[in-house]
Protein backbone atom coordinates (compact mmCIF):
# COMPACT_ATOMS: atom_id res chain seq x y z
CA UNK A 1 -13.90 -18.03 -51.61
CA UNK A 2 -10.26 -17.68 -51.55
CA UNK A 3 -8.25 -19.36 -48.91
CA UNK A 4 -6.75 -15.96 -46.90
CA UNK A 5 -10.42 -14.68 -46.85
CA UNK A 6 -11.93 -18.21 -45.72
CA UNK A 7 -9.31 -18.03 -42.84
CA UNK A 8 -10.14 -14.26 -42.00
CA UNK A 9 -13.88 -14.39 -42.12
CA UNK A 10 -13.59 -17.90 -40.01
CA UNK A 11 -11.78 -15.56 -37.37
CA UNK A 12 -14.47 -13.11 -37.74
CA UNK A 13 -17.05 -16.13 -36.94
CA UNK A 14 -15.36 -16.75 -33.53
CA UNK A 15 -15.43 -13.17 -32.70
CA UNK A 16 -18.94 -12.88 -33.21
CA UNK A 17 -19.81 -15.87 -31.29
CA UNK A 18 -17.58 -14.90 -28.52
CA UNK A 19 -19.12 -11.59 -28.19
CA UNK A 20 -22.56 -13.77 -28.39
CA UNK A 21 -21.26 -15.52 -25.10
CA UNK A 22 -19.76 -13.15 -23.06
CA UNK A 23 -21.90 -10.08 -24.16
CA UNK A 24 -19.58 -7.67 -24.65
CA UNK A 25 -18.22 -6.04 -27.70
CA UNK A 26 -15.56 -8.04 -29.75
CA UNK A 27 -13.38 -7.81 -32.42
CA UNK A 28 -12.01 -10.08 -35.04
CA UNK A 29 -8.43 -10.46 -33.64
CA UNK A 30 -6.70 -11.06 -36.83
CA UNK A 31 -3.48 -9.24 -37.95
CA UNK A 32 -4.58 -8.64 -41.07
CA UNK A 33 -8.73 -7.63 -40.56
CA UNK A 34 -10.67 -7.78 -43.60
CA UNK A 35 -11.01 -5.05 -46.47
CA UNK A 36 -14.37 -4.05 -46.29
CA UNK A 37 -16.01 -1.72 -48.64
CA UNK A 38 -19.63 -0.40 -48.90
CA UNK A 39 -21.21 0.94 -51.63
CA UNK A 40 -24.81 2.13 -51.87
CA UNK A 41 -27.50 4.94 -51.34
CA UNK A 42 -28.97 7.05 -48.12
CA UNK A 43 -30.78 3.64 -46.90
CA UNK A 44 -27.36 2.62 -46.43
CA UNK A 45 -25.77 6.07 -45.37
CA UNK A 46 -28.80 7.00 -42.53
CA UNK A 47 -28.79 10.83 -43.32
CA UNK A 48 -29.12 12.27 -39.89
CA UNK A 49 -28.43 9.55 -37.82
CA UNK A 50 -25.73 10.89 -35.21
CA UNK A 51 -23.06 10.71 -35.49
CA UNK A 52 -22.18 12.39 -38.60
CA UNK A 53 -19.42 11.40 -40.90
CA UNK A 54 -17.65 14.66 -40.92
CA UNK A 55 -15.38 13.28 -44.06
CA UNK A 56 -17.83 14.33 -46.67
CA UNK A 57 -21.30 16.46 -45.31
CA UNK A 58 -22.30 16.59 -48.82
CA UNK A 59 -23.38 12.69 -48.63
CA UNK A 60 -25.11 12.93 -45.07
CA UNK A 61 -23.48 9.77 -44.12
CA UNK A 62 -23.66 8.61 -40.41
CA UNK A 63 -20.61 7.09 -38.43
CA UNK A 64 -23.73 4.49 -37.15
CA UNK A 65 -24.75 3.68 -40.72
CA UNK A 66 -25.29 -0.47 -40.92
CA UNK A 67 -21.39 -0.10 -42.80
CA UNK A 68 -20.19 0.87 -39.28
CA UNK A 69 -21.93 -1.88 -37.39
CA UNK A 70 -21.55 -4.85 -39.21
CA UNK A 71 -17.75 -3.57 -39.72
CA UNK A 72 -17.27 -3.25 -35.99
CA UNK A 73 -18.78 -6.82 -35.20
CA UNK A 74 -16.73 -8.41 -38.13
CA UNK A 75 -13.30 -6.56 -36.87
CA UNK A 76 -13.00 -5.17 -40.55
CA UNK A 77 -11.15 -2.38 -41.90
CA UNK A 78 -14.22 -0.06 -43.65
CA UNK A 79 -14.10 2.20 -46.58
CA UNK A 80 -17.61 3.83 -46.44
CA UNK A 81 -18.41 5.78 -49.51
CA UNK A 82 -22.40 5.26 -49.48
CA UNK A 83 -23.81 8.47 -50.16
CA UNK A 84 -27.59 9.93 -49.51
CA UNK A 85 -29.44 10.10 -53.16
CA UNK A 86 -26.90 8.31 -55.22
CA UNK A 87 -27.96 5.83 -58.53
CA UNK A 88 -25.65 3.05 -59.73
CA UNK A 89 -24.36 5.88 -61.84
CA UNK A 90 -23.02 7.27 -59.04
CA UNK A 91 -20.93 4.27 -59.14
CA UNK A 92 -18.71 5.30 -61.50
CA UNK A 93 -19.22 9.01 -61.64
CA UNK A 94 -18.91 11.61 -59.19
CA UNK A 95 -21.92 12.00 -57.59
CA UNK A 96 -21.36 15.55 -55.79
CA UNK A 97 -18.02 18.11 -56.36
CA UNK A 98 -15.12 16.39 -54.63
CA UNK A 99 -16.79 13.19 -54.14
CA UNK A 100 -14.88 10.20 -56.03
CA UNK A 101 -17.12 7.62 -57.73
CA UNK A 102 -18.10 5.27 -55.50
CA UNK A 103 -16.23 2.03 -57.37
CA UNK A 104 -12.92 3.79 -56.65
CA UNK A 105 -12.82 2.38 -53.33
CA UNK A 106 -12.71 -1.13 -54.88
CA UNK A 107 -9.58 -3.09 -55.31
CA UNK A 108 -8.06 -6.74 -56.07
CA UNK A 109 -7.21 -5.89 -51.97
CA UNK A 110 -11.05 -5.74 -51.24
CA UNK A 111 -12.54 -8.80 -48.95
CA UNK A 112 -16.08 -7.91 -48.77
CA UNK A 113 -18.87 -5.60 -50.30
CA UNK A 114 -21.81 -4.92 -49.79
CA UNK A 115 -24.33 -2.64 -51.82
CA UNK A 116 -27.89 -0.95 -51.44
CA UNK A 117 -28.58 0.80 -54.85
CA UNK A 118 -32.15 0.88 -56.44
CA UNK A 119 -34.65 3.30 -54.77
CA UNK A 120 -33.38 6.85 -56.77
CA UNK A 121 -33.22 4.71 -60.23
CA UNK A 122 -35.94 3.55 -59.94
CA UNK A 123 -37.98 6.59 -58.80
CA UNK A 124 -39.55 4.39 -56.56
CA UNK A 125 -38.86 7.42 -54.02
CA UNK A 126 -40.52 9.88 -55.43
CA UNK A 127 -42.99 7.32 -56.20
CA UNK A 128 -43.20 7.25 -52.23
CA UNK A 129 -43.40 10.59 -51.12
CA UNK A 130 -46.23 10.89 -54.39
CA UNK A 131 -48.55 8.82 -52.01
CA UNK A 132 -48.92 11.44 -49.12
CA UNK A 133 -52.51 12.48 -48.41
CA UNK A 134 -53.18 14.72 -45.18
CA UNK A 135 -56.53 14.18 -45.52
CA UNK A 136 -58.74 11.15 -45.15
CA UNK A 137 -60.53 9.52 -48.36
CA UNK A 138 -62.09 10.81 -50.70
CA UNK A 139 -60.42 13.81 -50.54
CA UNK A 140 -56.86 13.62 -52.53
CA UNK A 141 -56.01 11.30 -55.22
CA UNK A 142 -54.41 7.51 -54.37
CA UNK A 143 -51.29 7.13 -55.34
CA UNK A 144 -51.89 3.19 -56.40
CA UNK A 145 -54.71 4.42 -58.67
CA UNK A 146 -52.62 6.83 -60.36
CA UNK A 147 -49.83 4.65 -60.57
CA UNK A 148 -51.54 1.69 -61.97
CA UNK A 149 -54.01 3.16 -64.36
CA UNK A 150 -54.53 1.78 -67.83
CA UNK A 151 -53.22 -1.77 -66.30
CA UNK A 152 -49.95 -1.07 -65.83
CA UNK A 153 -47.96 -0.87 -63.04
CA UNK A 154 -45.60 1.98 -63.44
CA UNK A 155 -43.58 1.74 -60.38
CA UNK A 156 -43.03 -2.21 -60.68
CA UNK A 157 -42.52 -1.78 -64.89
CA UNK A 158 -39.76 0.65 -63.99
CA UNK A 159 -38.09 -1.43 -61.34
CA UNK A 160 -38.30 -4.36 -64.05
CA UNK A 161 -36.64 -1.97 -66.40
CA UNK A 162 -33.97 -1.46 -64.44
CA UNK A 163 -32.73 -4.98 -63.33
CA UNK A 164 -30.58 -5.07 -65.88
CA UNK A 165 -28.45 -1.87 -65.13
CA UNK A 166 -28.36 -4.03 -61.76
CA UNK A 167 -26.74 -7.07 -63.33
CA UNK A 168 -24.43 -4.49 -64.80
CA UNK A 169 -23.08 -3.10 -61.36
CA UNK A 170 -22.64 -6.33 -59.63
CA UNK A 171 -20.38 -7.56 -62.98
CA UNK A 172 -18.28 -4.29 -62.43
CA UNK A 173 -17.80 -4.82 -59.11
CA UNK A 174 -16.69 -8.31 -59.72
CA UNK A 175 -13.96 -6.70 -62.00
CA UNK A 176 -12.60 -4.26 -59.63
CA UNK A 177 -12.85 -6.62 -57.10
CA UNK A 178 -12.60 -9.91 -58.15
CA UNK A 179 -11.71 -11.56 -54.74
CA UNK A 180 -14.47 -10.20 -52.79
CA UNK A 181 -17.23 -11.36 -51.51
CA UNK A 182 -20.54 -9.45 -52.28
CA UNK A 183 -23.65 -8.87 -49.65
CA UNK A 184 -26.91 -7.21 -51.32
CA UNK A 185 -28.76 -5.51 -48.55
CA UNK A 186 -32.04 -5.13 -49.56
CA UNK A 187 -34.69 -2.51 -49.01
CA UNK A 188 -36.79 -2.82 -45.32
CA UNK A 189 -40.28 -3.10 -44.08
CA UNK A 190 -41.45 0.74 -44.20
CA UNK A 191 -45.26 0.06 -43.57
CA UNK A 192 -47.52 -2.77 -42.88
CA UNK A 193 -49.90 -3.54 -45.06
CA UNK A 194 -53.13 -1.19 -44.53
CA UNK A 195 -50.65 1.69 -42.89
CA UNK A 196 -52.25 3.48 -40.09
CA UNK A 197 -54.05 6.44 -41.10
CA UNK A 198 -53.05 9.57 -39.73
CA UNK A 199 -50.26 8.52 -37.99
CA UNK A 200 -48.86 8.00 -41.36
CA UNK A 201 -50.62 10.44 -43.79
CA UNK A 202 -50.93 7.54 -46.64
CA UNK A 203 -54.38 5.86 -47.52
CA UNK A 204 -54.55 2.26 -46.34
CA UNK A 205 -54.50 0.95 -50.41
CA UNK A 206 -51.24 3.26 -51.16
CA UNK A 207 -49.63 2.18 -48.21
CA UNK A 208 -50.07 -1.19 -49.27
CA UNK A 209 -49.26 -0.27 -52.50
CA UNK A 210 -46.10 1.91 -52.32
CA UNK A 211 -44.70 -1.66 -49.57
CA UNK A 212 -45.56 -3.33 -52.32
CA UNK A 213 -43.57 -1.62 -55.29
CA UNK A 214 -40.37 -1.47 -52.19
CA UNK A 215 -40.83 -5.68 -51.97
CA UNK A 216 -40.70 -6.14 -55.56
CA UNK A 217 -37.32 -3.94 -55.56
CA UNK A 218 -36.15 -6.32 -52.82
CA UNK A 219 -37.52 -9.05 -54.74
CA UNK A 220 -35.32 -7.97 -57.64
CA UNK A 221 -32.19 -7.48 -55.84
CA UNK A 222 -32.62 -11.16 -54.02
CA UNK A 223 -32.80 -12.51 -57.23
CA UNK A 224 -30.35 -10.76 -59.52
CA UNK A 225 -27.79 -11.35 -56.43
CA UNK A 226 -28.53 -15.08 -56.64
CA UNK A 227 -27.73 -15.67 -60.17
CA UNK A 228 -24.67 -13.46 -60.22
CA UNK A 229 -22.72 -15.07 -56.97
CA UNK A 230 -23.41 -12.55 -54.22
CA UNK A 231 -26.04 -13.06 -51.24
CA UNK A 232 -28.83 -11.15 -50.57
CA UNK A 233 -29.57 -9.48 -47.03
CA UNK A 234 -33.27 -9.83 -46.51
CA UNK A 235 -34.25 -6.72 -44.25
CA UNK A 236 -37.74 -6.77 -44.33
CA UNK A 237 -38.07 -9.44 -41.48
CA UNK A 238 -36.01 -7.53 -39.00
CA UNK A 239 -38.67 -4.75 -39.63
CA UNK A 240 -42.19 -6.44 -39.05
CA UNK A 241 -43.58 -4.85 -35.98
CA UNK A 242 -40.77 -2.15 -36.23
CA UNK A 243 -42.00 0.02 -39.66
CA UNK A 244 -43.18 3.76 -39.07
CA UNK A 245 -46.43 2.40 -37.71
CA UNK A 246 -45.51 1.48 -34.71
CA UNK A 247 -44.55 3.35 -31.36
CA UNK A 248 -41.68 5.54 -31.63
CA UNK A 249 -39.97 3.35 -29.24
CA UNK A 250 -40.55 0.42 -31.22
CA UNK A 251 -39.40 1.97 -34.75
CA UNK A 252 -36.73 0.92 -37.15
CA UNK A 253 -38.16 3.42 -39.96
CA UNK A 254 -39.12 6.85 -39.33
CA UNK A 255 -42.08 7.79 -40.76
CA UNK A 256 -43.11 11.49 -43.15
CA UNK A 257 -42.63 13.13 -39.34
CA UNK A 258 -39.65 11.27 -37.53
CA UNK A 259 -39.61 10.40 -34.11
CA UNK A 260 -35.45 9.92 -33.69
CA UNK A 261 -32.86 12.34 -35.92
CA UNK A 262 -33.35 10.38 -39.10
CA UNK A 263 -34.39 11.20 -42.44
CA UNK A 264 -38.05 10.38 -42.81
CA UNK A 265 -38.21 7.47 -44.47
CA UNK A 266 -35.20 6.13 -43.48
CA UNK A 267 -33.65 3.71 -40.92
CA UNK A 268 -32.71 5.10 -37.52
CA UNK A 269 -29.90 4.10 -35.28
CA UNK A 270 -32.19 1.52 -34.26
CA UNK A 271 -32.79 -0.02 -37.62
CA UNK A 272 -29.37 0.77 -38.77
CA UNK A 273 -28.41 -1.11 -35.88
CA UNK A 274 -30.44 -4.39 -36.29
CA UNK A 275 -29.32 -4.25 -40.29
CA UNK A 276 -25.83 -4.29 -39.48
CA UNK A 277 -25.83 -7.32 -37.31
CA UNK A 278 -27.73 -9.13 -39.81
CA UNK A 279 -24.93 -8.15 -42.28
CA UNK A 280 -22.13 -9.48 -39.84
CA UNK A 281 -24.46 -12.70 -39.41
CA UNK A 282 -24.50 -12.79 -43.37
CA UNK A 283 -20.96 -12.22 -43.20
CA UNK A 284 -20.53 -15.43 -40.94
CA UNK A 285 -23.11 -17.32 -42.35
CA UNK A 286 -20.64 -16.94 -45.99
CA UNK A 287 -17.64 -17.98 -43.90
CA UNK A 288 -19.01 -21.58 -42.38
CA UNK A 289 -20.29 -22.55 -45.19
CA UNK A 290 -17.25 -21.83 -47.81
């Protein structure tokens, strides 16, 4: 970590800690806050999630998206250009008709990144919504038996296949911004294992499938982030007693029928809240120990 970044992000550490103590909202109170830029998909953007970003309604980005959180803890100036559906092509082509790609926001000025890419490329979405039954077994078809039949994992083999394109991304953003530092926020706790049939229309073996296939995504991100210099932003903790299961007080994830204005399947203010602290923490957490 460069030395003018090591001395901002160490201001950003006092900030949060201060806010810690006094509990009330703080800033970094540097005169030069930190270039943050965040790239990723709708897990990142929180279609819905009020209020909108009125910049670009094409995206269904929200102004409370984790970007906005963790950028308000840290003090940081934030270029948000996640967008709802994108791939890592998206990256570096226009996703939508007057939307830039997103690694145009990168520079040799950017201090900090951070990226949730993965669940469109992988289809692991569609792989998702694929494992909706209204009705209770035997009736339908489970989506882990289709999706595993002839010994092969589809879902997971596609996810492997894609690692690579993964490796890819995190190089180019390394060569538009080679100073920054680079937080992979990865995919959250959507159900617990065994779901909870009807409140979630999915089968107790796909909904421990289809949590499966989104922890081996994770998995993939943690460890492609690892051996290419950037640290991973586990999000699957924060959401364990907080997935679409539980009360609608008590949810992080929205479920096929959301409780809050969220997309279904998505985090809510609430998770979107708890993800962006743990990105500011990450943030911190870089800083002491440069």
């Amino acid at each position: 970590m460069n030395l003018s970044l090591r001395t901002t992000l160490a201001a950003a550490v006092a900030a949060i800690a201060m806010a810690t103590t006094l509990a009330t909202p703080a800033a970094a109170e540097t005169t030069e806050p930190l270039d943050y830029v965040a790239l990723g998909d709708s897990y990142a953007a929180a279609p819905f999630v009020l209020p909108v970003d009125p910049s670009n309604l094409l995206c269904l980005r929200s102004l409370a998206d984790y970007p906005h959180i963790a950028a308000k803890a840290l003090g940081a100036k934030l270029t948000d250009v996640t967008c709802s559906g994108a791939t890592a092509e998206d990256f570096t082509t226009s996703q939508h008709l007057g939307t830039k790609p997103q690694f145009n926001a990168l520079s040799k000025d950017t201090d900090i990144v951070s990226v949730t890419i993965g669940g469109n490329d992988t289809g692991l979405v569609v792989s998702a919504l694929g494992c909706i039954n209204f009705l209770p077994k035997p009736v339908g078809v489970s989506c882990a038996a289709r999706n595993t039949k002839g010994g092969v994992d589809k879902v997971k083999a596609g996810i492997d296949a894609w690692a690579p394109k993964f490796v890819t991304t995190l190089k180019q953003i390394k060569q538009r911004a080679p100073h920054a530092e680079v937080f992979v926020v990865g995919y959250g706790n959507y159900i617990r294992p065994g779901g909870c049939f009807p409140t979630q229309p999915i089968w107790d073996v796909d909904a421990t499938y289809i949590q499966g296939a989104v922890d081996h995504l994770s998995a993939t991100l943690r460890t492609t982030a690892r051996q290419h210099g950037a640290t991973f932003v586990d999000t699957y903790s924060l959401g364990v007693g907080h997935d679409s299961c539980a009360a609608p007080a008590e949810r992080y994830m929205e479920g096929l029928v959301p409780a809050h204005v969220a997309l279904p399947l998505h985090p809510n203010a609430n998770g979107s809240k708890v993800i962006g602290s743990a990105l500011a923490s990450a943030v911190a957490s870089a800083a002491r120990t440069s």
